[in-house]
Every structure is written in structure tokens, then in C-alpha cells.
C-alpha atoms as a PDB file:
ATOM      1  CA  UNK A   1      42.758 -18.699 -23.305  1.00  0.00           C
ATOM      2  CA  UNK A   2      41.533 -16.387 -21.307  1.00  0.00           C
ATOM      3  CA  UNK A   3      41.278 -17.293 -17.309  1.00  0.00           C
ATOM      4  CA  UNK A   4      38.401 -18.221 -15.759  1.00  0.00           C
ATOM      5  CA  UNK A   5      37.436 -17.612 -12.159  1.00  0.00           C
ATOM      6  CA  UNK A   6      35.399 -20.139 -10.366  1.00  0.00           C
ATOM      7  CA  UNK A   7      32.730 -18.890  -7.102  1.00  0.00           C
ATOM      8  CA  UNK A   8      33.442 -21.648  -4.332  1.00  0.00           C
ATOM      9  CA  UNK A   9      31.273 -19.413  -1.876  1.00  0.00           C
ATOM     10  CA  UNK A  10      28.871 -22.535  -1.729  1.00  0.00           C
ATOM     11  CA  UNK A  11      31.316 -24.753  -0.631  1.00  0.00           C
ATOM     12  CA  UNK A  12      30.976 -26.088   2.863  1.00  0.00           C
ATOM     13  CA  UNK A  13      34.089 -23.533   4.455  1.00  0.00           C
ATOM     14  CA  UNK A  14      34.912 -26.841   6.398  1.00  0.00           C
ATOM     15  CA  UNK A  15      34.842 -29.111   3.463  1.00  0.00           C
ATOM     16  CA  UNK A  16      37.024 -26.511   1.424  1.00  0.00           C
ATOM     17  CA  UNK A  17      40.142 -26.375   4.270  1.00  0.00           C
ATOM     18  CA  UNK A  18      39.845 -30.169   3.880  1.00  0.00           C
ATOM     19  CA  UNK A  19      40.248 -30.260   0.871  1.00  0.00           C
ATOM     20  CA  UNK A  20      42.698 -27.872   0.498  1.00  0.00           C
ATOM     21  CA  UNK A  21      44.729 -29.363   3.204  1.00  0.00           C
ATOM     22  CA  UNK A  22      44.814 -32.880   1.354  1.00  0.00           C
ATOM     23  CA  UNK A  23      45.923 -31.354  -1.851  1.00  0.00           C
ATOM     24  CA  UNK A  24      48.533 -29.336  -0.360  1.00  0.00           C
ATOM     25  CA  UNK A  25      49.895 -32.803   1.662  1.00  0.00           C
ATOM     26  CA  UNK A  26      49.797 -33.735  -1.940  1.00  0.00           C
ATOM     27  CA  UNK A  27      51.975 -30.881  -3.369  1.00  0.00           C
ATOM     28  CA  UNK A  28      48.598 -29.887  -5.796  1.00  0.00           C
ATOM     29  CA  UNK A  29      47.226 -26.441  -6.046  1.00  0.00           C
ATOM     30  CA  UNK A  30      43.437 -25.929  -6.062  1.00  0.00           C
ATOM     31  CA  UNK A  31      44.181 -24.579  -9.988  1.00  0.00           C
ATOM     32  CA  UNK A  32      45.942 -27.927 -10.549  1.00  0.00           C
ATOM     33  CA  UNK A  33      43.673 -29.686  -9.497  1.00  0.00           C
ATOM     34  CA  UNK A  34      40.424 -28.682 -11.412  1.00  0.00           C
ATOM     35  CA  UNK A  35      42.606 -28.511 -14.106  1.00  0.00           C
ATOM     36  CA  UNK A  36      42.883 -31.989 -14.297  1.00  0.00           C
ATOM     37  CA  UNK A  37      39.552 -32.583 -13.048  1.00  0.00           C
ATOM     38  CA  UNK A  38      38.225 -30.718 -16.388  1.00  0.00           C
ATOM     39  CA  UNK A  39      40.699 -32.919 -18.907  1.00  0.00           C
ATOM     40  CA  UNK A  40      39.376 -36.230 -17.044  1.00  0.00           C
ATOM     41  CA  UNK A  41      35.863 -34.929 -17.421  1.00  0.00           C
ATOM     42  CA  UNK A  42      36.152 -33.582 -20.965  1.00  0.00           C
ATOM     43  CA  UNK A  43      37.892 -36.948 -21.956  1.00  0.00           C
ATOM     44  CA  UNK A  44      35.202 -39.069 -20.681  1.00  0.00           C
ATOM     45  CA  UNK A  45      37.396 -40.882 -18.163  1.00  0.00           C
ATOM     46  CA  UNK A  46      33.916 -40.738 -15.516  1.00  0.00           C
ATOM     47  CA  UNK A  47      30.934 -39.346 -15.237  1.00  0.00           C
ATOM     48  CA  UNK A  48      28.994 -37.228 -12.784  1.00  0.00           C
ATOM     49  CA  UNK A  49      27.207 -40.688 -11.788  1.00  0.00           C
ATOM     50  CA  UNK A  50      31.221 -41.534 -10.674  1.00  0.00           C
ATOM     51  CA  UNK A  51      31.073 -38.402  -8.561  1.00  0.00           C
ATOM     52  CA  UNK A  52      27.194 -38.473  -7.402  1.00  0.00           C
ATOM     53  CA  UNK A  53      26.269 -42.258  -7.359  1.00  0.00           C
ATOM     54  CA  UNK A  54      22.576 -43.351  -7.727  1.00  0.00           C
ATOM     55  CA  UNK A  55      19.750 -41.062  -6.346  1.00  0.00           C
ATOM     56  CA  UNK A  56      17.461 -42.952  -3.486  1.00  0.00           C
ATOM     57  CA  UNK A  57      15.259 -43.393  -6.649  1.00  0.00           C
ATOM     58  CA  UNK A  58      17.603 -45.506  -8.212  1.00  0.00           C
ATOM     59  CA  UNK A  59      18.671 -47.154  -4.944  1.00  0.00           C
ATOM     60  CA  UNK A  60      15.287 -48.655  -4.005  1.00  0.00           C
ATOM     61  CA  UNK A  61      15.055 -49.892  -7.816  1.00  0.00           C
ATOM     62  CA  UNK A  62      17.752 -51.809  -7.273  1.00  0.00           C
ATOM     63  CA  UNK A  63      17.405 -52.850  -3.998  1.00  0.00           C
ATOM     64  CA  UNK A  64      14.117 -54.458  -5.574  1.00  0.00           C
ATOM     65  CA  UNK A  65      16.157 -56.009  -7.893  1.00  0.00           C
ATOM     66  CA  UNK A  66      18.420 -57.647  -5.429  1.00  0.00           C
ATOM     67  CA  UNK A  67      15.845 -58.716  -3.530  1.00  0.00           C
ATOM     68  CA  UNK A  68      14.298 -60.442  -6.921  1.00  0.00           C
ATOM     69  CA  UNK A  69      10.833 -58.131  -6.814  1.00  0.00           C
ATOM     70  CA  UNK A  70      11.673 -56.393 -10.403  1.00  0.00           C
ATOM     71  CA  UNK A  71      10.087 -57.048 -13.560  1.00  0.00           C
ATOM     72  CA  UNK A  72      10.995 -59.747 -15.829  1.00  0.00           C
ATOM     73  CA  UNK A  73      10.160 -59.260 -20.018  1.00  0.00           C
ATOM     74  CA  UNK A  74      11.195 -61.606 -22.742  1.00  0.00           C
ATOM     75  CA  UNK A  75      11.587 -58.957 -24.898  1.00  0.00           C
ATOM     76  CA  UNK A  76      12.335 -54.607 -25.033  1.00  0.00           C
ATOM     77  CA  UNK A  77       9.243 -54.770 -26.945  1.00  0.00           C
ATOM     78  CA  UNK A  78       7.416 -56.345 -24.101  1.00  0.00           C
ATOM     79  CA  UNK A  79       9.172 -54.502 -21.665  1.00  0.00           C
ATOM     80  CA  UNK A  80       7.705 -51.196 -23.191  1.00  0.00           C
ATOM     81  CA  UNK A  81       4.348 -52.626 -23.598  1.00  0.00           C
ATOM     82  CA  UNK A  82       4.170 -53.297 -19.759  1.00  0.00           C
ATOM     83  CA  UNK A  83       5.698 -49.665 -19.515  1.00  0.00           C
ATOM     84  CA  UNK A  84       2.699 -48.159 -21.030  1.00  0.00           C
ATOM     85  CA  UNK A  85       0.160 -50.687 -20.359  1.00  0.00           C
ATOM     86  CA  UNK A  86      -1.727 -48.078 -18.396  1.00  0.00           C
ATOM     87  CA  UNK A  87      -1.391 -45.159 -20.654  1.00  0.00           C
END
């Protein structure tokens, strides 16, 4: 396989030497370590929502939830027919 080289000039220069200092108090290389971050990735063991979290979209939707102001539907049927009520 032939190697690849991977442009970190738009990493934060702060966040990088953090970084870099916690995997070398680790005893990991930066290759090491997206190494394994690719086999994790390419086995399915997370997802980018595991690295990103929700948006603020997806936050206030479920803050609504919590706070019991969604949308109930007997159905998915229903549900869609609310969906596109309008269209």
C-alpha cells in the first residue's frame, strides 16, 4: 500500500501540540494513532455522530422532547401524514 500523507495545516497549532503531547505521554505516534482511528472507523466501532454529537438542530428537538412539547402519532403512517400535511 502505498503511503498516504495527511494536510493537518487546519488544525488549531494549539490543539495539535496537545494532542501530540497526550499521545506521546501515551507512548503513540501521530501515525499510530490514525491508524487505529481508520480500523475503528472502517469497522463500524462509532460513528462521526460519536465524534461530532448532535447539531443545535437536533439539540432543541430534543430538548422539546424532554420538555414533553414533541409530537405524538399512533402510527409511521400518521406520523408522515402530519409530516406533509402542509405540502
Amino acid at each position: 500500500m502505498t503511503p498516504a500523507t495527511i494536510d493537518l495545516s487546519q488544525v488549531d497549532s494549539t490543539v495539535r501540540a496537545q494532542v501530540l503531547q497526550r499521545l506521546s505521554a501515551s507512548g503513540l505516534s501521530e501515525q499510530m494513532f490514525v491508524g487505529h482511528f481508520y480500523r475503528l472507523f472502517a469497522q463500524g466501532q462509532f460513528s462521526l455522530l460519536d465524534l461530532l454529537g448532535p447539531n443545535a438542530e437536533s439539540l432543541a428537538a430534543i430538548q422539546e422532547l424532554e420538555e414533553g412539547r414533541g409530537i405524538v402519532s399512533a402510527s409511521v403512517d400518521d406520523l408522515f401524514a402530519d409530516l406533509h400535511a402542509n405540502d
